[in-house]
PDB file of N, CA and C in Angstrom:
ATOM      1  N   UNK A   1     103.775 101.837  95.609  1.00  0.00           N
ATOM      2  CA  UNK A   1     104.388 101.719  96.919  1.00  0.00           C
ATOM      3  C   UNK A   1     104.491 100.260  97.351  1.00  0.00           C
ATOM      4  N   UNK A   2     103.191  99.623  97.293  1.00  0.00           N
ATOM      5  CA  UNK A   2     103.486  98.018  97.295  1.00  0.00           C
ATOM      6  C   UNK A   2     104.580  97.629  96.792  1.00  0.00           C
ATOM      7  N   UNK A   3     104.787  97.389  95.708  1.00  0.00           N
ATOM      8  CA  UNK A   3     105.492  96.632  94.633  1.00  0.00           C
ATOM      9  C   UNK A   3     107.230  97.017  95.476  1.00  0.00           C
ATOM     10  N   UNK A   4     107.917  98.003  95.644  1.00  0.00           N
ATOM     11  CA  UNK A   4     108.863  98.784  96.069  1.00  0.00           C
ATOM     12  C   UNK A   4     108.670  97.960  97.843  1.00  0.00           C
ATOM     13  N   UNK A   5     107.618  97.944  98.522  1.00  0.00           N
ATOM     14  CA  UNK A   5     108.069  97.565  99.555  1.00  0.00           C
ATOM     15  C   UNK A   5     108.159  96.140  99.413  1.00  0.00           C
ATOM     16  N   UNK A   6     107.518  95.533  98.694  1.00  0.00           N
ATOM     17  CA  UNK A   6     107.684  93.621  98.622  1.00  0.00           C
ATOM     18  C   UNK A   6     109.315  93.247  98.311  1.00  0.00           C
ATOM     19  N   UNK A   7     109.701  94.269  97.480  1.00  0.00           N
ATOM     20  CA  UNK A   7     111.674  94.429  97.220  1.00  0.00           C
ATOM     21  C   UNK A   7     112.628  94.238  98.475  1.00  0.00           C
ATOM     22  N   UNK A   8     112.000  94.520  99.140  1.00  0.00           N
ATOM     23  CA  UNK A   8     112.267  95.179 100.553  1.00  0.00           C
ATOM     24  C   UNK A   8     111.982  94.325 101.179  1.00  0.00           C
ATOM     25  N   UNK A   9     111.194  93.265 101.694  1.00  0.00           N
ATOM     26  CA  UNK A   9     110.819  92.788 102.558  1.00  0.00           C
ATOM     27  C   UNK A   9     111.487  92.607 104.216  1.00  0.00           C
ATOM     28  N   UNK A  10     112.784  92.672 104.064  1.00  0.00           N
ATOM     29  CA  UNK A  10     114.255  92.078 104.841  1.00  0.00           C
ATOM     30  C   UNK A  10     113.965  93.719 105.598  1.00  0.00           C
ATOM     31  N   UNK A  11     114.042  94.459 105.267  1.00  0.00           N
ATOM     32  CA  UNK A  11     114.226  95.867 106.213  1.00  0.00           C
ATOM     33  C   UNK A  11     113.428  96.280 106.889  1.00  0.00           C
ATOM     34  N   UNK A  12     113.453  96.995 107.568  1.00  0.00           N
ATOM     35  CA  UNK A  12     112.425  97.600 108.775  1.00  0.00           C
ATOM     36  C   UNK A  12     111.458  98.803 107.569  1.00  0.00           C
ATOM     37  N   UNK A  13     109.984  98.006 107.682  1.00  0.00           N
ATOM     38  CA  UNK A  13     109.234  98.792 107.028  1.00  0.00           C
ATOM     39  C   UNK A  13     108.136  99.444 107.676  1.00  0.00           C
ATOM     40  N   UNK A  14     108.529 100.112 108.497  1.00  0.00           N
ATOM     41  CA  UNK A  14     107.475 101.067 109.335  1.00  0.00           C
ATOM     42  C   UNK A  14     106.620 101.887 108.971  1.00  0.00           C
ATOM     43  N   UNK A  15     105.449 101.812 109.517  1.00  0.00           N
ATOM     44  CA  UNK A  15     104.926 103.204 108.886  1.00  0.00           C
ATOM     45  C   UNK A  15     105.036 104.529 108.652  1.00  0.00           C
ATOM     46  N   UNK A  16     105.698 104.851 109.327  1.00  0.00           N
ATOM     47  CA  UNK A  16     106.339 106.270 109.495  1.00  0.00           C
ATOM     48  C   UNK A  16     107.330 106.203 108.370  1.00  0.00           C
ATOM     49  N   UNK A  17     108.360 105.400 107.759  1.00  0.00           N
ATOM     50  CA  UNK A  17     109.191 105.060 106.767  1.00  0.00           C
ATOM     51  C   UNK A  17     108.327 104.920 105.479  1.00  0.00           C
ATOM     52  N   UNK A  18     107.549 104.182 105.612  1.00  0.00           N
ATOM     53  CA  UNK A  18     106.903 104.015 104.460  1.00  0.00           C
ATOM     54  C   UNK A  18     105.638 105.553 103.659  1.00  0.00           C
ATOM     55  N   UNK A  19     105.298 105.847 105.255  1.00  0.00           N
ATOM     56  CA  UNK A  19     104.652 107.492 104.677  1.00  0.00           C
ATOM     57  C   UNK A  19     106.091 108.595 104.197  1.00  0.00           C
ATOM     58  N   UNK A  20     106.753 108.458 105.055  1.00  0.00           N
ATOM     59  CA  UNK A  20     108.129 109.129 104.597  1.00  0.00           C
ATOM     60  C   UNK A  20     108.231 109.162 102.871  1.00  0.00           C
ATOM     61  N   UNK A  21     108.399 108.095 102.569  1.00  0.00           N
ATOM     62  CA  UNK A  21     108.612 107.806 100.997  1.00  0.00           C
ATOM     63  C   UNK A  21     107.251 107.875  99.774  1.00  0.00           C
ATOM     64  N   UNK A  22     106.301 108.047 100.555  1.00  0.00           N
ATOM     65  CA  UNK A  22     105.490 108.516 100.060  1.00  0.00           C
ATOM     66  C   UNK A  22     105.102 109.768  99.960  1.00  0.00           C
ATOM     67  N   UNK A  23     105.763 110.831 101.159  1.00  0.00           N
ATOM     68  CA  UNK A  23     105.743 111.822 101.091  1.00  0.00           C
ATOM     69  C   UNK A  23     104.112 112.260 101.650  1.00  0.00           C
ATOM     70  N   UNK A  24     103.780 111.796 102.658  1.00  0.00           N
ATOM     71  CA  UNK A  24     102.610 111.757 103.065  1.00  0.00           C
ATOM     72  C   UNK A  24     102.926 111.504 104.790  1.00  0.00           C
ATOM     73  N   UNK A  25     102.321 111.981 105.919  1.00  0.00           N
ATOM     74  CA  UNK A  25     101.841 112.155 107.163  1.00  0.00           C
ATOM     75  C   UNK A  25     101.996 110.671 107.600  1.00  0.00           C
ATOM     76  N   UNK A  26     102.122 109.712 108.324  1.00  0.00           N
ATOM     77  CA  UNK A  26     101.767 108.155 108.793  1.00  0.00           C
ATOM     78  C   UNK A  26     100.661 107.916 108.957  1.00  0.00           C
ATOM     79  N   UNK A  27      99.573 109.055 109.075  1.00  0.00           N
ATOM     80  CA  UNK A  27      98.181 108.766 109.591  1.00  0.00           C
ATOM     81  C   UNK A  27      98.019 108.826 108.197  1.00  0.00           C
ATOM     82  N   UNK A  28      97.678 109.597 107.097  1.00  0.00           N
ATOM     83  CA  UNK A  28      97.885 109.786 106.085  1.00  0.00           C
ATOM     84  C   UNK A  28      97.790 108.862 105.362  1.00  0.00           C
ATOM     85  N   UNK A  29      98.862 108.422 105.410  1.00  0.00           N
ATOM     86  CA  UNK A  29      99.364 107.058 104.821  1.00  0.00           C
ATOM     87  C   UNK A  29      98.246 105.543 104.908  1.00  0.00           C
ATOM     88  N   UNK A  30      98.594 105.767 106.569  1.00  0.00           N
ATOM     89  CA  UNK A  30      97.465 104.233 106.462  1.00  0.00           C
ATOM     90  C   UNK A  30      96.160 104.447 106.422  1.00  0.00           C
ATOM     91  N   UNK A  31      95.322 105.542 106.655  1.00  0.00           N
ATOM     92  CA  UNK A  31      94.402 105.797 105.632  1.00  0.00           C
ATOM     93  C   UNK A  31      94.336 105.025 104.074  1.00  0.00           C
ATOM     94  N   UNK A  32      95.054 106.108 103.439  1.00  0.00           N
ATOM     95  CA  UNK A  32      95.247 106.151 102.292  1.00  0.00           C
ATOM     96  C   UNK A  32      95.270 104.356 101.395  1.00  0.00           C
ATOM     97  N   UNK A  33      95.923 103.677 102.347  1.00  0.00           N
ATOM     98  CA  UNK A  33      96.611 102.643 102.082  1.00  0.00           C
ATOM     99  C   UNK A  33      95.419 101.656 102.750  1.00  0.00           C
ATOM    100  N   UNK A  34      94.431 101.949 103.666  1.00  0.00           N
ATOM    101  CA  UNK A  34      93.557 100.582 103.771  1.00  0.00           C
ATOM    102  C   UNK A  34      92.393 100.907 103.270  1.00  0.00           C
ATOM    103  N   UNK A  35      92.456 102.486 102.483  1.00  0.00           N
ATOM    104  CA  UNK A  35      91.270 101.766 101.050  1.00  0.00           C
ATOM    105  C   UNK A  35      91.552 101.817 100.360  1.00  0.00           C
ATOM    106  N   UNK A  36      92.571 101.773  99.976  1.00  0.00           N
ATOM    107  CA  UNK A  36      93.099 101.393  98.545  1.00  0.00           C
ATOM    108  C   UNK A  36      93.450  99.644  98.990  1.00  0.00           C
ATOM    109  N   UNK A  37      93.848  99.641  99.503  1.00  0.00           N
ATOM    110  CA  UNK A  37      94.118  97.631  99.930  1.00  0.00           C
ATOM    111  C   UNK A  37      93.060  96.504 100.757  1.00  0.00           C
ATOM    112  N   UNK A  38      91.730  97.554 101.552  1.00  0.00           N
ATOM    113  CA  UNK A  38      91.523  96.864 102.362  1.00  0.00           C
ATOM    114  C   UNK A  38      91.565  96.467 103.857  1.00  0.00           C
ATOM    115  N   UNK A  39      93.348  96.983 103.873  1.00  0.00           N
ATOM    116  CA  UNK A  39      93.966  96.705 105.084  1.00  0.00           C
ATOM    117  C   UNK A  39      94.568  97.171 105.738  1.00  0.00           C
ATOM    118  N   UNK A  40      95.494  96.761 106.660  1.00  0.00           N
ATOM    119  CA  UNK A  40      96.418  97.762 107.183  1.00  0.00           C
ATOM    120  C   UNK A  40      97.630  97.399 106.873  1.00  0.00           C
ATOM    121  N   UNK A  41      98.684  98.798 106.462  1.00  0.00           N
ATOM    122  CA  UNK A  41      99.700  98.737 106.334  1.00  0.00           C
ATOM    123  C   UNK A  41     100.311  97.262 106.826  1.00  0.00           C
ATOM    124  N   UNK A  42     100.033  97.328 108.451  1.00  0.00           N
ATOM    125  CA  UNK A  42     101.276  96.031 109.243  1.00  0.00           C
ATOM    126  C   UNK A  42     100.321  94.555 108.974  1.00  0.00           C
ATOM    127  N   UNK A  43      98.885  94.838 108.514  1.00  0.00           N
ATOM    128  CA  UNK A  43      98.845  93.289 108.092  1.00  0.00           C
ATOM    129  C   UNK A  43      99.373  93.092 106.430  1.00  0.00           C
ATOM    130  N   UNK A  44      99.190  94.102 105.812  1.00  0.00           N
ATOM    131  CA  UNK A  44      99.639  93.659 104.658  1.00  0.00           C
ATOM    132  C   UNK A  44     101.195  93.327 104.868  1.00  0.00           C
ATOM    133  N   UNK A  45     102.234  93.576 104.967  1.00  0.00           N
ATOM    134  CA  UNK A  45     103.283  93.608 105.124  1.00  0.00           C
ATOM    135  C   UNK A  45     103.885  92.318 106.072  1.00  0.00           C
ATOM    136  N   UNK A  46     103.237  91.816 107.185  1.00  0.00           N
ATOM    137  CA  UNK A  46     103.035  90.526 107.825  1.00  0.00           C
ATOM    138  C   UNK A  46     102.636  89.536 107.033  1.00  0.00           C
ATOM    139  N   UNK A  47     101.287  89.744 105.695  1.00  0.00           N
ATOM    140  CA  UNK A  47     100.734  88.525 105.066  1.00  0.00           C
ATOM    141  C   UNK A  47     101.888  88.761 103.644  1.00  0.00           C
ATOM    142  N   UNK A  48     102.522  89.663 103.294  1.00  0.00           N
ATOM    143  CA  UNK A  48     103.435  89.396 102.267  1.00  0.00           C
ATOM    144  C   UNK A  48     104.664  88.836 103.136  1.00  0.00           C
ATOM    145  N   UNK A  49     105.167  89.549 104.166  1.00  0.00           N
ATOM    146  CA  UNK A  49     106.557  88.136 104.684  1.00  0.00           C
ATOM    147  C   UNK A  49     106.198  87.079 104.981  1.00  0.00           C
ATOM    148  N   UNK A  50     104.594  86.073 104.968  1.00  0.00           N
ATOM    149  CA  UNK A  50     104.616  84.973 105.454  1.00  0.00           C
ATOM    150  C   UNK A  50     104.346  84.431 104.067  1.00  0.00           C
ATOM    151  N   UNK A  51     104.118  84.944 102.718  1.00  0.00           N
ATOM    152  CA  UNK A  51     103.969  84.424 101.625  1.00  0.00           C
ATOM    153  C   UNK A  51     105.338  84.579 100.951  1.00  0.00           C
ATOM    154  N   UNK A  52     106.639  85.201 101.078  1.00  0.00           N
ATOM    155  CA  UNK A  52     107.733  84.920 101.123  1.00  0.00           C
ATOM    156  C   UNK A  52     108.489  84.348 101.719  1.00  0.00           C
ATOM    157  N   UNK A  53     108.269  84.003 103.237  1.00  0.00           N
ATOM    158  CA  UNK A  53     108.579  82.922 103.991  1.00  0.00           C
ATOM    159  C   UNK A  53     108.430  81.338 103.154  1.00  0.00           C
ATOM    160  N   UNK A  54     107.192  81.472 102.798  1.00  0.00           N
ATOM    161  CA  UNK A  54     106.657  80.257 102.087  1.00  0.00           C
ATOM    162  C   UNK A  54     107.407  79.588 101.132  1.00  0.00           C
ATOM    163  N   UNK A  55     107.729  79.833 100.044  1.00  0.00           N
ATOM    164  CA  UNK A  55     108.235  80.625  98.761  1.00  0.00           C
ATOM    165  C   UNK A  55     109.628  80.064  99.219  1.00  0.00           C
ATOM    166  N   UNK A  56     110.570  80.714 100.637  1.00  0.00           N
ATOM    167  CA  UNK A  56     111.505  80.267 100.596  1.00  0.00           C
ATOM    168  C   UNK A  56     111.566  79.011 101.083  1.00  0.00           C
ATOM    169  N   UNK A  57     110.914  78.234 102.231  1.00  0.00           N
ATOM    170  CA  UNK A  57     110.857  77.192 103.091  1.00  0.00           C
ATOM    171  C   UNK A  57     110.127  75.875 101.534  1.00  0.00           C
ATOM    172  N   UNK A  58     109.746  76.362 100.849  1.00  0.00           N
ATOM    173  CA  UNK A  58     109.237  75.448  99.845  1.00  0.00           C
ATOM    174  C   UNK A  58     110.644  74.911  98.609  1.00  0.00           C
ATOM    175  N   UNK A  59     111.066  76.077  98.518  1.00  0.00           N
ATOM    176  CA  UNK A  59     112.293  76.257  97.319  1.00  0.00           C
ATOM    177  C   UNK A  59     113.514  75.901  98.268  1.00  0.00           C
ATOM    178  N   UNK A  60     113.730  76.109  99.162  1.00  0.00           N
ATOM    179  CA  UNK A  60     115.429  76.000  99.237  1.00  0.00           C
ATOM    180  C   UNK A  60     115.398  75.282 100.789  1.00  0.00           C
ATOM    181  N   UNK A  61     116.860  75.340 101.078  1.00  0.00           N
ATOM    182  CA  UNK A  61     117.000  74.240 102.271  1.00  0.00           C
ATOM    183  C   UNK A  61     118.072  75.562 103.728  1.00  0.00           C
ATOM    184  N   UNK A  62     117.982  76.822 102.975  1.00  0.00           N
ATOM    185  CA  UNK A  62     118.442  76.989 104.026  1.00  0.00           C
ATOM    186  C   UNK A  62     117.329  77.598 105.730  1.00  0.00           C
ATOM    187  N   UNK A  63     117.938  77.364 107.001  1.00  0.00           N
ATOM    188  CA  UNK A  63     117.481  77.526 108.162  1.00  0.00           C
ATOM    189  C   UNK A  63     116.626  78.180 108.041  1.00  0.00           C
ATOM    190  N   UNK A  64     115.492  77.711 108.916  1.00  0.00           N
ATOM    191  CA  UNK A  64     114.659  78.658 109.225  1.00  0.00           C
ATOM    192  C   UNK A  64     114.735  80.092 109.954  1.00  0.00           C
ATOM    193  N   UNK A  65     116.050  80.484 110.863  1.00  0.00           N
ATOM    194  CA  UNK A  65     116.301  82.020 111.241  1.00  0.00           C
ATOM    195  C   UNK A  65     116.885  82.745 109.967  1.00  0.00           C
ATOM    196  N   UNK A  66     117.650  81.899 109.258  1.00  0.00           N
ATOM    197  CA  UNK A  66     118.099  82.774 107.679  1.00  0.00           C
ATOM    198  C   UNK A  66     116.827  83.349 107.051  1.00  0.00           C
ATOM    199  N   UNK A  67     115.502  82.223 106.989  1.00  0.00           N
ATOM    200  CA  UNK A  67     114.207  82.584 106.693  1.00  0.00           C
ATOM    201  C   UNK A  67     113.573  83.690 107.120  1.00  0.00           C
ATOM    202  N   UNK A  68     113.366  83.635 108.192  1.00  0.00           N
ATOM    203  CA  UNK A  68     113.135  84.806 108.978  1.00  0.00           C
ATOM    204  C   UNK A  68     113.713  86.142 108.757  1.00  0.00           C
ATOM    205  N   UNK A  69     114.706  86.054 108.879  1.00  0.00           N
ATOM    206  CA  UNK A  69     116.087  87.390 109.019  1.00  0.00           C
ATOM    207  C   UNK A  69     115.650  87.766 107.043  1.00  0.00           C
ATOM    208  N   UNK A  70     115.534  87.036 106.192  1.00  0.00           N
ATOM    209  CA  UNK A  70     115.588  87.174 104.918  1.00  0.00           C
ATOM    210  C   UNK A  70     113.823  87.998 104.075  1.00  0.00           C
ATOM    211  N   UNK A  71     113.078  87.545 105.125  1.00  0.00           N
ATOM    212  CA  UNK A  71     111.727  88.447 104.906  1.00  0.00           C
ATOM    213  C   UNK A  71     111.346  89.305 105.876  1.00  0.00           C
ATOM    214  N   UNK A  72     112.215  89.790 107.038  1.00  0.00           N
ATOM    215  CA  UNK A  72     111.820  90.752 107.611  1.00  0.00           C
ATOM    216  C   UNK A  72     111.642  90.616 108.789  1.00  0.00           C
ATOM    217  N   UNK A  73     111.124  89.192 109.216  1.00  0.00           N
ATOM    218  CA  UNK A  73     110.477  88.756 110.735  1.00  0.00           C
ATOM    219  C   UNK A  73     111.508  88.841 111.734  1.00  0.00           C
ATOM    220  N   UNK A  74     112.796  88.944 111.288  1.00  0.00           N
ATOM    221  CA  UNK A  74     113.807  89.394 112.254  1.00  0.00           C
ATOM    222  C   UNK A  74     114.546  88.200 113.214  1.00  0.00           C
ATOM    223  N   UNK A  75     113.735  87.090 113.369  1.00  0.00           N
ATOM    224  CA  UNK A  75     114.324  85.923 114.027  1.00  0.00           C
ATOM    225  C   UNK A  75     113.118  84.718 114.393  1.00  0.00           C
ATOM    226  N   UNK A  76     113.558  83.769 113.847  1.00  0.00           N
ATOM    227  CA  UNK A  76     112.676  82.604 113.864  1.00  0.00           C
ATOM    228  C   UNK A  76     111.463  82.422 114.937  1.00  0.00           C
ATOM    229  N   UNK A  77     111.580  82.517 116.131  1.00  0.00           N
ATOM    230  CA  UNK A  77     110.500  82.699 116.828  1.00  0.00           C
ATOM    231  C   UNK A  77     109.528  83.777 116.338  1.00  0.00           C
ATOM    232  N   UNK A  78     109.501  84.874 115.661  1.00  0.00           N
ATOM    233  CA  UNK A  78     109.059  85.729 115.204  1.00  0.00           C
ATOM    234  C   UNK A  78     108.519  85.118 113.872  1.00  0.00           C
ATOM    235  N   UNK A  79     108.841  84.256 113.662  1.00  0.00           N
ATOM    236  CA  UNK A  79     108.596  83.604 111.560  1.00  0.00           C
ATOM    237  C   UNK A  79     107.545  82.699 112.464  1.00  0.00           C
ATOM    238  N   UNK A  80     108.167  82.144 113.714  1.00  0.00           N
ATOM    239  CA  UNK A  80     106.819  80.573 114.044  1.00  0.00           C
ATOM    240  C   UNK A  80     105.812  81.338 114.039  1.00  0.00           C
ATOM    241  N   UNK A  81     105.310  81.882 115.134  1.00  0.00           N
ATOM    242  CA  UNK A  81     104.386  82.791 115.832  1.00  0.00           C
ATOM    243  C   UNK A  81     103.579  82.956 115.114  1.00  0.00           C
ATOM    244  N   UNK A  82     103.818  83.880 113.811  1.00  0.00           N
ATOM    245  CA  UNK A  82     102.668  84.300 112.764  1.00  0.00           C
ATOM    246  C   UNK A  82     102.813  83.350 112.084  1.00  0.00           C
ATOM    247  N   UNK A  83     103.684  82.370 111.689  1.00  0.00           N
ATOM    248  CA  UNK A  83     102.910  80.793 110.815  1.00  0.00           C
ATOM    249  C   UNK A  83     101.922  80.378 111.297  1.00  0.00           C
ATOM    250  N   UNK A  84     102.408  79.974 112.910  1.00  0.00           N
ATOM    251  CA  UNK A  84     101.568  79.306 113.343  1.00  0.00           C
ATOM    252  C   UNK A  84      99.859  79.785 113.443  1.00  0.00           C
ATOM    253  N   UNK A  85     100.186  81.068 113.878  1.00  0.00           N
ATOM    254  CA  UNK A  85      98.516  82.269 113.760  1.00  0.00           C
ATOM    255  C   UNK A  85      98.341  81.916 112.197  1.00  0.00           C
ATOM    256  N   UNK A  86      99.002  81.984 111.023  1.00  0.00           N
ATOM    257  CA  UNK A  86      98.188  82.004 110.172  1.00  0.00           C
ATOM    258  C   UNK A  86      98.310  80.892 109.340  1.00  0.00           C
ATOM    259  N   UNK A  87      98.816  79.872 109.741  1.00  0.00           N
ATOM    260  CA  UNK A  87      98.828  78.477 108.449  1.00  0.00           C
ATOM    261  C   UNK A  87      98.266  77.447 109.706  1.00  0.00           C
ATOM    262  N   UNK A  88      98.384  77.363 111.052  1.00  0.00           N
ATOM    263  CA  UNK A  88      97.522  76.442 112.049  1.00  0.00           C
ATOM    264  C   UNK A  88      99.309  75.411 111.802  1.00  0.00           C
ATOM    265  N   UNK A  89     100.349  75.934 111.558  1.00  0.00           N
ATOM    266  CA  UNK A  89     101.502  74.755 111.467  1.00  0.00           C
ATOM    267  C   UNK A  89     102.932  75.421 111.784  1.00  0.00           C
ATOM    268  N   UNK A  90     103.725  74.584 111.886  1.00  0.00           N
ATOM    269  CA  UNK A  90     105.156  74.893 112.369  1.00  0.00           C
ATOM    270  C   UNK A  90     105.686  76.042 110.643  1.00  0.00           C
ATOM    271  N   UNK A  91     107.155  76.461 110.720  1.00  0.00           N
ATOM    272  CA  UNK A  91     108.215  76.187 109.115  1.00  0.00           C
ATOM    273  C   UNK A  91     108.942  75.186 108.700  1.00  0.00           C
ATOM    274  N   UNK A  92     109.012  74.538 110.092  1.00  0.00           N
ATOM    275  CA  UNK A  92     109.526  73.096 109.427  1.00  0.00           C
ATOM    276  C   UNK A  92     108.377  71.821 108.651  1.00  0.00           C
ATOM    277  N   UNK A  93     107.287  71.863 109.673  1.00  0.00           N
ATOM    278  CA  UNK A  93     106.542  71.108 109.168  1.00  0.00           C
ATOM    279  C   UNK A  93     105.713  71.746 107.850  1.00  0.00           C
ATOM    280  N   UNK A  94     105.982  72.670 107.577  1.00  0.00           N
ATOM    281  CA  UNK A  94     105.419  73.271 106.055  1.00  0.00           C
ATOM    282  C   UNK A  94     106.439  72.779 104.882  1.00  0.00           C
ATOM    283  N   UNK A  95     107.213  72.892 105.391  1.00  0.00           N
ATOM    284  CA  UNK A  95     108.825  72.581 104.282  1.00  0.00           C
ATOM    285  C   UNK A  95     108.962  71.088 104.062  1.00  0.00           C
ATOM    286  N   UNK A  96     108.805  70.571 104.976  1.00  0.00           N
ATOM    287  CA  UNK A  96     108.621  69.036 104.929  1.00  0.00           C
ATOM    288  C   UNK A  96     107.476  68.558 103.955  1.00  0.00           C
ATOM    289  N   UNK A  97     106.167  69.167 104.522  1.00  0.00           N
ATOM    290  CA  UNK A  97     105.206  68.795 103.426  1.00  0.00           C
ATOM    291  C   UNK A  97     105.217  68.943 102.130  1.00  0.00           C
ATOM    292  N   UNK A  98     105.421  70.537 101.870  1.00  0.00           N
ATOM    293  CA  UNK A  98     105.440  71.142 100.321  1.00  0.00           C
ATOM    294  C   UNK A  98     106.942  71.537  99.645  1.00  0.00           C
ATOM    295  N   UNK A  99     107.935  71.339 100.762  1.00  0.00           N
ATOM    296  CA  UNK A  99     108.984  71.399 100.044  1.00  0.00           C
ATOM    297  C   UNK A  99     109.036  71.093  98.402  1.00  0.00           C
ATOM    298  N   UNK A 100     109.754  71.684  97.653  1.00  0.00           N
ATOM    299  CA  UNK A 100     110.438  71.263  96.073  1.00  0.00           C
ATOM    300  C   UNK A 100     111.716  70.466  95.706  1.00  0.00           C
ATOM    301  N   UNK A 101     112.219  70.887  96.662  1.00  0.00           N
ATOM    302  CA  UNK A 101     113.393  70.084  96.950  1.00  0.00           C
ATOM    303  C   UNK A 101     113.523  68.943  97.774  1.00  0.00           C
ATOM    304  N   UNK A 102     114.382  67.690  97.172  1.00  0.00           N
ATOM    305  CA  UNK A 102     114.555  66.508  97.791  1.00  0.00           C
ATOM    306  C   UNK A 102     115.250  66.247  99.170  1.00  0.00           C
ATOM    307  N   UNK A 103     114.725  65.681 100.604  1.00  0.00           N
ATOM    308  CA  UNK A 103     115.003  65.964 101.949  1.00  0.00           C
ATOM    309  C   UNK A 103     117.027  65.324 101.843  1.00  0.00           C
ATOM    310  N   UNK A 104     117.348  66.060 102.309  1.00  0.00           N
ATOM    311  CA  UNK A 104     118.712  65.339 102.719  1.00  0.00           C
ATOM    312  C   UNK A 104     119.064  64.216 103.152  1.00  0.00           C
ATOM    313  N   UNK A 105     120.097  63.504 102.620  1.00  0.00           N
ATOM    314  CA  UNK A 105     119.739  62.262 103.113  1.00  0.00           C
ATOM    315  C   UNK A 105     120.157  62.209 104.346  1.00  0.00           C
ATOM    316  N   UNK A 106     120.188  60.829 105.504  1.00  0.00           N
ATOM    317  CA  UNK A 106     120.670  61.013 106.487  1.00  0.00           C
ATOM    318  C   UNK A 106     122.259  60.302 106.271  1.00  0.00           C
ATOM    319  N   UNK A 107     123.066  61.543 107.070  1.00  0.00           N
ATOM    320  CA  UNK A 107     125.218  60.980 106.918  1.00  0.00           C
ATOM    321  C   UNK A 107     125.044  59.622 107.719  1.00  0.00           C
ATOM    322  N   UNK A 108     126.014  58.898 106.880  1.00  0.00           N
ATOM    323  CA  UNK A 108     126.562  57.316 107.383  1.00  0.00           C
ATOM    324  C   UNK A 108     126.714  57.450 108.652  1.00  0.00           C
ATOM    325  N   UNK A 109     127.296  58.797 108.881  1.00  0.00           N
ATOM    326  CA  UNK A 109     128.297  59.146 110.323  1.00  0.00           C
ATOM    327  C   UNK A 109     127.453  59.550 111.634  1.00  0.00           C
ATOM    328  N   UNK A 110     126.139  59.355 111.522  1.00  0.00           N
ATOM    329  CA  UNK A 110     125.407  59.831 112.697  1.00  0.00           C
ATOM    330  C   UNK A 110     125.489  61.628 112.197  1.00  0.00           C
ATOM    331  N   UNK A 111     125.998  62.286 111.451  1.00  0.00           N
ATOM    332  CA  UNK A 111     125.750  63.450 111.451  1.00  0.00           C
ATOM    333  C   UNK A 111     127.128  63.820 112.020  1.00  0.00           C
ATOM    334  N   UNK A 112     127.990  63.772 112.443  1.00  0.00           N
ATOM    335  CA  UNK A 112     129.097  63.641 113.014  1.00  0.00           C
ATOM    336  C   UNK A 112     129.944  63.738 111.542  1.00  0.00           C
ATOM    337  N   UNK A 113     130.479  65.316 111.757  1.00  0.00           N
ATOM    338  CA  UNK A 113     132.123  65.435 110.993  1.00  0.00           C
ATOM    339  C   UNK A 113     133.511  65.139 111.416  1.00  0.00           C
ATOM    340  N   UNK A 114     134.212  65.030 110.343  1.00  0.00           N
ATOM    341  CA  UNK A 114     135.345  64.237 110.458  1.00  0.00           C
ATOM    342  C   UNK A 114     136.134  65.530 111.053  1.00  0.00           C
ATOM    343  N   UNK A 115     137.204  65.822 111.708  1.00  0.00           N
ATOM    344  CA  UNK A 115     138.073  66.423 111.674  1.00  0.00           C
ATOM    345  C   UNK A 115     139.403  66.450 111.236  1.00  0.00           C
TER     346      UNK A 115
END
């Protein structure tokens, strides 16, 4: 069930959805699922979109609401919030630090396109 919801990350993974597909009750379910993990369904699922958050803000250059919208958190204030609760830092200032990719340079033009 893990593995199948980490695929997923981007969609609404509720518990009730996720016992659904398991074919199991929601109470059921997160039972089932925080001893076998430890945890609960919505933290596991929160600490895998902020370790795919990561992952993307490290590897690539696009926005941080694409970020968001792309693991699930639904919209950037929603991606800060739990960074900030769980890394003590911004997504920009994570990307800046550990980025992989080389920062853009700054345009001749002030940033200003031509028309």
């Amino acid at each position: 069930m893990t593995a199948r919801a980490l695929g997923r990350l981007g969609e609404e993974l509720s518990v009730e959805r996720l016992a659904k597909r398991a074919a199991m009750s929601p109470r059921t379910f997160a039972r089932q699922f925080r001893e076998q993990t430890g945890t609960t369904p919505h933290r596991w699922l929160t600490h895998q979109r902020l370790i795919a958050a990561q992952r993307r803000l490290e590897s690539g250059d696009e926005p941080v609401d694409r970020v968001a919208e792309a693991v699930g958190f639904q919209t950037a204030a929603t991606l800060r919030m739990h960074f900030r609760r769980a890394f003590r830092t911004t997504p920009t200032l994570y990307r800046r630090r550990f980025s992989k990719i080389a920062p853009r340079a700054p345009r001749a033009d002030g940033g200003r396109r031509r028309r």
